[in-house]
Protein backbone atom coordinates (compact mmCIF):
# COMPACT_ATOMS: atom_id res chain seq x y z
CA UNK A 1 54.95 1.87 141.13
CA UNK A 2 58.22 1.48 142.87
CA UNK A 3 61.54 2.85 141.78
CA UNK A 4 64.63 -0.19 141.18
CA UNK A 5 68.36 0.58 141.15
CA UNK A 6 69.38 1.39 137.67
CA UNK A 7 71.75 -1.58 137.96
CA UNK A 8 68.18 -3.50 136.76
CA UNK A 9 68.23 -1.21 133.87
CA UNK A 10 69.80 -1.68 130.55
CA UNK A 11 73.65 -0.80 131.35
CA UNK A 12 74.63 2.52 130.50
CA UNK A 13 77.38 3.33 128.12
CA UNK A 14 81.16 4.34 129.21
CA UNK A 15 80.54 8.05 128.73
CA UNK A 16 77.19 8.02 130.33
CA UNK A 17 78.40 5.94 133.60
CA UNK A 18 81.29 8.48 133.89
CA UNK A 19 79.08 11.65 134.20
CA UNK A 20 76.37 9.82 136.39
CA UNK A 21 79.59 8.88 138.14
CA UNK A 22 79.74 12.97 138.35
CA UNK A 23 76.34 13.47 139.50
CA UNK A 24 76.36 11.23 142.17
CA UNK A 25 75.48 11.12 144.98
CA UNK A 26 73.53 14.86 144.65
CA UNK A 27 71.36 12.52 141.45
CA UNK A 28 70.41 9.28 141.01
CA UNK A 29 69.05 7.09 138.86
CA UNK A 30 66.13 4.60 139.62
CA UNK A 31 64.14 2.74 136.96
CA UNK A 32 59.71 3.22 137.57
CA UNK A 33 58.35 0.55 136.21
CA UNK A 34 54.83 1.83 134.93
CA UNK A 35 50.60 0.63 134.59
CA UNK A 36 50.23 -1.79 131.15
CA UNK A 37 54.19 -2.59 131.43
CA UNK A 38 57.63 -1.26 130.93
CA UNK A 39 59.51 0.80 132.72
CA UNK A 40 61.19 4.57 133.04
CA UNK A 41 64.77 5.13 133.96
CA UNK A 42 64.53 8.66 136.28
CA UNK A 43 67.50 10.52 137.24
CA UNK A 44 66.25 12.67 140.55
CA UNK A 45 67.83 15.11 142.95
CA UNK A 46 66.89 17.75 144.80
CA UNK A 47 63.56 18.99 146.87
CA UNK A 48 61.54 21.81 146.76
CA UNK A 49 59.14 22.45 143.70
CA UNK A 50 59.00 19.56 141.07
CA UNK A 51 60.88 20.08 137.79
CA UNK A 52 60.58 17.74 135.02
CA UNK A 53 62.95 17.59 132.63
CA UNK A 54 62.38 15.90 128.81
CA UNK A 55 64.83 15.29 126.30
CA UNK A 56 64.43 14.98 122.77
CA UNK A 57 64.41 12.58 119.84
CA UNK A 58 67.86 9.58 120.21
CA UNK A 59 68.61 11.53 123.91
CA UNK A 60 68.28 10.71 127.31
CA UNK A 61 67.56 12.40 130.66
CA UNK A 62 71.63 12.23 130.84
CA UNK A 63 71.67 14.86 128.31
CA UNK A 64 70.21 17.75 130.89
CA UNK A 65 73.71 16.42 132.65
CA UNK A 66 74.48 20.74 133.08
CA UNK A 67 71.24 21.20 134.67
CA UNK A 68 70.62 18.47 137.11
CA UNK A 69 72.62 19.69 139.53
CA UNK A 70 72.21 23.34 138.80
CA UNK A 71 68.24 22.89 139.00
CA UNK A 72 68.63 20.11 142.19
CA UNK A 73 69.56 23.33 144.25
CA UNK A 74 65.95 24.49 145.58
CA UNK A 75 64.03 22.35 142.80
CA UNK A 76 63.17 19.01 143.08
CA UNK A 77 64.42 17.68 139.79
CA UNK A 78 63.11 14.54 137.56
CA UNK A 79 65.14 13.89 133.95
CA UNK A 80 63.39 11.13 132.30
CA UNK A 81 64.54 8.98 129.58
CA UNK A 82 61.43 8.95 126.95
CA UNK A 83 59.76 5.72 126.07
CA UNK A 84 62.18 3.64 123.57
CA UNK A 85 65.14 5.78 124.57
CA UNK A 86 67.83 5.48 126.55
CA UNK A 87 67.25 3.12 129.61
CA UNK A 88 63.67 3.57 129.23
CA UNK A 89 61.52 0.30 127.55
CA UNK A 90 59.10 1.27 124.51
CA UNK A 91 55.54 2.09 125.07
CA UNK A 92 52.80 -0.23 124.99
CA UNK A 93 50.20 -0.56 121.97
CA UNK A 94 50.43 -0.37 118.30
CA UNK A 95 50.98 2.77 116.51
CA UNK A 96 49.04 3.44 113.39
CA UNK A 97 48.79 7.33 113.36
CA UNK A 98 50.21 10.25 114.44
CA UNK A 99 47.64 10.78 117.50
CA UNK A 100 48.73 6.79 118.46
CA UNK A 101 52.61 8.12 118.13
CA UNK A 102 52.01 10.94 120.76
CA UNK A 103 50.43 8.67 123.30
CA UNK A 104 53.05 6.07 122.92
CA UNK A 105 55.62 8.72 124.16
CA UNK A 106 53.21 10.81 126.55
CA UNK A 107 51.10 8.00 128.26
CA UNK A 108 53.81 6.42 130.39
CA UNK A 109 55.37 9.66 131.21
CA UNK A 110 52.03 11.08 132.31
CA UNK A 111 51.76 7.67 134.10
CA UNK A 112 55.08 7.77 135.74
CA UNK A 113 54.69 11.50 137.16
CA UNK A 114 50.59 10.51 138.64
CA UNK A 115 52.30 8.06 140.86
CA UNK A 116 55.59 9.75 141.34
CA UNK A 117 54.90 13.93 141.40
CA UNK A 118 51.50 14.21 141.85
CA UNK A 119 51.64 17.76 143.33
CA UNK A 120 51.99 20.95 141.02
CA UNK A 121 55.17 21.15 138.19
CA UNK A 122 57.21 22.86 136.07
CA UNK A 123 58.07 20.61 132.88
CA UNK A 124 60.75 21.78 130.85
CA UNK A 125 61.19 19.74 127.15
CA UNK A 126 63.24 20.09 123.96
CA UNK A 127 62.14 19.38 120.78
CA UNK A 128 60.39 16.19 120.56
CA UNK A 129 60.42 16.18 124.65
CA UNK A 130 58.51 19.44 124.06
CA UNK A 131 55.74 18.07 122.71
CA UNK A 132 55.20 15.56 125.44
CA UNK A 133 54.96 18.65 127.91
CA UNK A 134 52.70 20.24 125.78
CA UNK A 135 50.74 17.32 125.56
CA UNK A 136 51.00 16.79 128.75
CA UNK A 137 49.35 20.40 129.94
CA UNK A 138 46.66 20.14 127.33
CA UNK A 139 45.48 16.72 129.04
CA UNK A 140 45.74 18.68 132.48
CA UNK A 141 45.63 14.80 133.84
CA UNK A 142 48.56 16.02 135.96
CA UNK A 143 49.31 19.65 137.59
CA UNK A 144 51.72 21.52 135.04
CA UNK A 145 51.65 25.23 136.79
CA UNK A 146 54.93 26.39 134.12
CA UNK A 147 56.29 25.44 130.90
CA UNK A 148 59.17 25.94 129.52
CA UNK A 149 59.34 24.88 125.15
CA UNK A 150 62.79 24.76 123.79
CA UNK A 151 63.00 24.65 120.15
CA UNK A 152 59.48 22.19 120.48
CA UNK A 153 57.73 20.24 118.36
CA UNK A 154 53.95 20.70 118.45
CA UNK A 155 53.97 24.04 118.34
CA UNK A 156 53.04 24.27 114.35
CA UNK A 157 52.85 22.02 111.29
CA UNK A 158 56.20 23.22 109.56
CA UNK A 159 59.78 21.40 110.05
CA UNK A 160 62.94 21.49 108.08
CA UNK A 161 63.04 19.24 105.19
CA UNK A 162 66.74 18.40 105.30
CA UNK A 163 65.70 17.20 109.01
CA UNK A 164 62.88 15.42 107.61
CA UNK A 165 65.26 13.18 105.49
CA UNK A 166 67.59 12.72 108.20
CA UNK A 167 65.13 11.89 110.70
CA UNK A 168 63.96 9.25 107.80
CA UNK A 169 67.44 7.35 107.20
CA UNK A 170 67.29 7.28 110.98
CA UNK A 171 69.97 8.83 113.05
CA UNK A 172 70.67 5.61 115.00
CA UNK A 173 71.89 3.29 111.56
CA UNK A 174 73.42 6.49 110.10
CA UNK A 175 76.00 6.96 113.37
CA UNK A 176 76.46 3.16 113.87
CA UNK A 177 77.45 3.27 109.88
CA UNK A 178 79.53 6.28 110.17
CA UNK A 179 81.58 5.72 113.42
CA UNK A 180 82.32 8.33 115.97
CA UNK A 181 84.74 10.47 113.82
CA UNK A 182 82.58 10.76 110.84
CA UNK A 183 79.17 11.40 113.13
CA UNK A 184 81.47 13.99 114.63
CA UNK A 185 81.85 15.86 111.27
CA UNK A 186 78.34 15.65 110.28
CA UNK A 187 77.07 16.62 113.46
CA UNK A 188 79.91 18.84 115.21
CA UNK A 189 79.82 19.38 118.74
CA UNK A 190 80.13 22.89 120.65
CA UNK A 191 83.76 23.51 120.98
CA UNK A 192 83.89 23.57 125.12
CA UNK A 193 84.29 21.29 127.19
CA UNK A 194 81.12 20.69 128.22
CA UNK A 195 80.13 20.49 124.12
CA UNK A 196 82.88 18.00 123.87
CA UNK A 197 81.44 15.97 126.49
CA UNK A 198 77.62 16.06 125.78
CA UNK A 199 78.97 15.75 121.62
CA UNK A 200 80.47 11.59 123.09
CA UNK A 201 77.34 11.16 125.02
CA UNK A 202 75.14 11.82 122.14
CA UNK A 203 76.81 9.55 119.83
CA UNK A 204 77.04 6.79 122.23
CA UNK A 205 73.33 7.38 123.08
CA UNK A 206 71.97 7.49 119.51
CA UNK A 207 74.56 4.81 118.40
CA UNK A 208 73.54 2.08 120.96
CA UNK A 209 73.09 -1.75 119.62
CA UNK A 210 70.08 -2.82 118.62
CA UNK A 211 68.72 0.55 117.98
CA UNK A 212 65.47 1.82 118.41
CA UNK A 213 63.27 0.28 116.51
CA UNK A 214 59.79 1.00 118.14
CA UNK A 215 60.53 4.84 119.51
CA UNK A 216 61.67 5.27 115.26
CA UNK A 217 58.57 3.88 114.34
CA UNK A 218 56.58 5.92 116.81
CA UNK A 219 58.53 9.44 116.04
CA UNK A 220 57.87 8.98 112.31
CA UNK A 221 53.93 8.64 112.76
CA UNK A 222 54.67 12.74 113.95
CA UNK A 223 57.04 13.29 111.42
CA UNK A 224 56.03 12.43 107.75
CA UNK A 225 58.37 12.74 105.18
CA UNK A 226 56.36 15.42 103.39
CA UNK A 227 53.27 17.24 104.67
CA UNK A 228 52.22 18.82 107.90
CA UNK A 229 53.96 17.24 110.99
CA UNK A 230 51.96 16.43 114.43
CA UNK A 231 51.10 19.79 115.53
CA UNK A 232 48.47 21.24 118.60
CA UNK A 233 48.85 24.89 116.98
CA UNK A 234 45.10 25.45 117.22
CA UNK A 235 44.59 24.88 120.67
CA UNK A 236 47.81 26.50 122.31
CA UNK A 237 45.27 29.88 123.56
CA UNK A 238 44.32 26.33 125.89
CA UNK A 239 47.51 26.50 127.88
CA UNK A 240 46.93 29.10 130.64
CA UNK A 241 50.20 28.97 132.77
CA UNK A 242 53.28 30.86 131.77
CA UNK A 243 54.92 29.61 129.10
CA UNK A 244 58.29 30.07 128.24
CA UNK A 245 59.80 29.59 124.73
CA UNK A 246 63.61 29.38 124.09
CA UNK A 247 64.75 28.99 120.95
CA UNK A 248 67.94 29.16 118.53
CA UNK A 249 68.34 31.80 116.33
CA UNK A 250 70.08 29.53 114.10
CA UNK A 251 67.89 26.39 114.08
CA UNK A 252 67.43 23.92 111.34
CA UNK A 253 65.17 21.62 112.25
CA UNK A 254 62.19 24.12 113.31
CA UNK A 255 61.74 27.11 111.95
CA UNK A 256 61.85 30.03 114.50
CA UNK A 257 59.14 31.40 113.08
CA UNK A 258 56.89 28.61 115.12
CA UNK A 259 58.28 29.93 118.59
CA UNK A 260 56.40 33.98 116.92
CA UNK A 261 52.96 32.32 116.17
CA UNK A 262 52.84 30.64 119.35
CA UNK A 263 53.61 34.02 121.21
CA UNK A 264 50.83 35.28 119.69
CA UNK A 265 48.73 32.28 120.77
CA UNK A 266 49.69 31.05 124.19
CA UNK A 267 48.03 33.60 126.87
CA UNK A 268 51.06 33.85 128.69
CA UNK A 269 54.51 33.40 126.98
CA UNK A 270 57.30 34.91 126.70
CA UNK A 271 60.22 34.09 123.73
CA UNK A 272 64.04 34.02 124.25
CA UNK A 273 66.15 33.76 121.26
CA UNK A 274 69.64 32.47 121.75
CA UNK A 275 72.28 32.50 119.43
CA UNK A 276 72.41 28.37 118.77
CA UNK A 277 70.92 26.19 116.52
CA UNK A 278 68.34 22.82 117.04
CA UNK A 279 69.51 22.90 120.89
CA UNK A 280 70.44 25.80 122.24
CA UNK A 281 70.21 24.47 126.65
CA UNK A 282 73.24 22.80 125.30
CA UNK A 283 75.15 24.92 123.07
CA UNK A 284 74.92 27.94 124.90
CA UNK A 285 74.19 27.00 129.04
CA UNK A 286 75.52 29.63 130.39
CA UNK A 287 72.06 31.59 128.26
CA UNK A 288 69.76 29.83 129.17
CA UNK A 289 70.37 28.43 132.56
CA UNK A 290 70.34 31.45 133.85
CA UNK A 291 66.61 32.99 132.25
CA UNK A 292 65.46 29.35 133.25
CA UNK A 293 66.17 29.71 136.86
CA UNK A 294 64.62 33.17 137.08
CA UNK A 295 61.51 31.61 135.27
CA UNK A 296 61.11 28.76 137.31
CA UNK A 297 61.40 30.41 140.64
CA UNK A 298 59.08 34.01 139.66
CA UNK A 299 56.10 34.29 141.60
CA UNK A 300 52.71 33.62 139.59
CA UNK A 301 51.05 36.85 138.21
């Protein structure tokens, strides 16, 4: 698998070329083209220990933009964009169920890190880039040694139904409807600077032409309008390395109360609860940076 200039990729949006702009040259970005077809865009920087970075549902790697650089110094750091998503092409297959939806996020990630990290990792995902990880140390097809779960899916069967609804008149036709203002009001950004920023990128990201027809179809096999969502609750005592859970205090979309029970079931976790809502690496950094760093670099017990 060889990495290509992004410039072979899909071209990225006016907000998103100005803060790759930023990260350069410290992190690039290089599209992996992967076995069965398609291709990853990868933003990388860094050596040291591997740390994998997964975004979640509508994102892109671009969305870690406060932790690339942050992370690059001692880690060697891979954001990927998730199959369907931002520069990244849609996994291979059909997708009938909910165990089909999983592997057409998880196999070309799991794919892409064989070829391209095969020594151990830390992978770090939020929300539906959590599951992936977790998937991803259940299959133990690749060496995850730490994992970090911020506000994840997987962990239980329970989500939000207002989220449910949302996620069902799909986020992608609802901001290209709405326009940038309007998105803005239903889905306000952290007042900062940095919220402002990441609050343009998201919108630009999630209202892209075309859409995303095939990742939609794929994220609502996991996520049903009524009944349990795609879950691995029952086999979480399975994940032996340290785990550690962040999570808002405030979220609406998962219920906290998922991060608990899987305290009580992963072997080795530890919970952090942060005062933010559905994504709390973004709305409150300067949290959760910090207890990530001092995670990622603590010896094994």
């Amino acid at each position: 698998m060889k990495g290509s200039p992004l410039a072979k990729s899909p071209t990225a949006g006016p907000v998103e070329a100005s803060l790759l702009a930023q990260l350069s040259p410290g992190v690039k970005a290089t599209v992996h083209w992967v076995p069965g077809g398609g291709a990853l865009r990868v933003l990388e920087g860094g050596q040291g220990p591997t740390v994998v970075l997964l975004h979640g549902r509508g994102g892109a790697a671009s969305t870690w933009f406060a932790y690339l650089t942050a992370l690059a110094r001692g880690h060697r750091v891979l954001a990927v964009d998730l199959p369907g998503f931002g520069m990244s092409s849609p996994g291979e297959g059909p997708v009938r169920s909910a165990e089909e939806g999983v592997r057409f996020f998880a196999d070309p990630v799991e794919a892409l890190l064989e070829r391209l990290a095969p020594g151990p990792m830390a992978v770090v995902g939020h929300s539906l880039g959590g599951l992936v990880g977790l998937e991803l140390s259940l299959r133990a097809r690749v060496p995850v040694e730490r994992l970090v779960l911020v506000d994840s899916m997987g962990l239980g069967p329970e989500l939000e139904r207002k989220a449910r609804v949302f996620f069902r008149a799909g986020p992608e036709r609802l901001a290209r409807s709405l326009g940038p203002w309007a998105w803005a009001r239903m889905m306000p950004p952290v007042p900062t600077p940095l919220g402002m920023r990441l609050g343009e990128l998201e919108y630009e990201l999630v209202a892209a032409p075309g859409g995303r027809d095939e990742a939609t179809r794929a994220f609502n096999r996991l996520v049903p309008l009524t009944g349990p969502v795609f879950h691995h609750r029952e086999r979480l005592a399975e994940v032996k390395v340290p785990v550690l859970l962040i999570w808002g205090e405030r979220e609406d979309v998962l219920p906290l109360s998922l991060a608990e029970e899987a305290l009580r079931r992963f072997p080795r976790a530890r919970l952090l609860r942060v005062d933010a809502a559905h994504s709390p690496h973004q709305e409150r950094p300067e949290r959760v940076l910090p207890e990530l760093k001092a995670f990622l670099e603590a010896e094994a017990p």
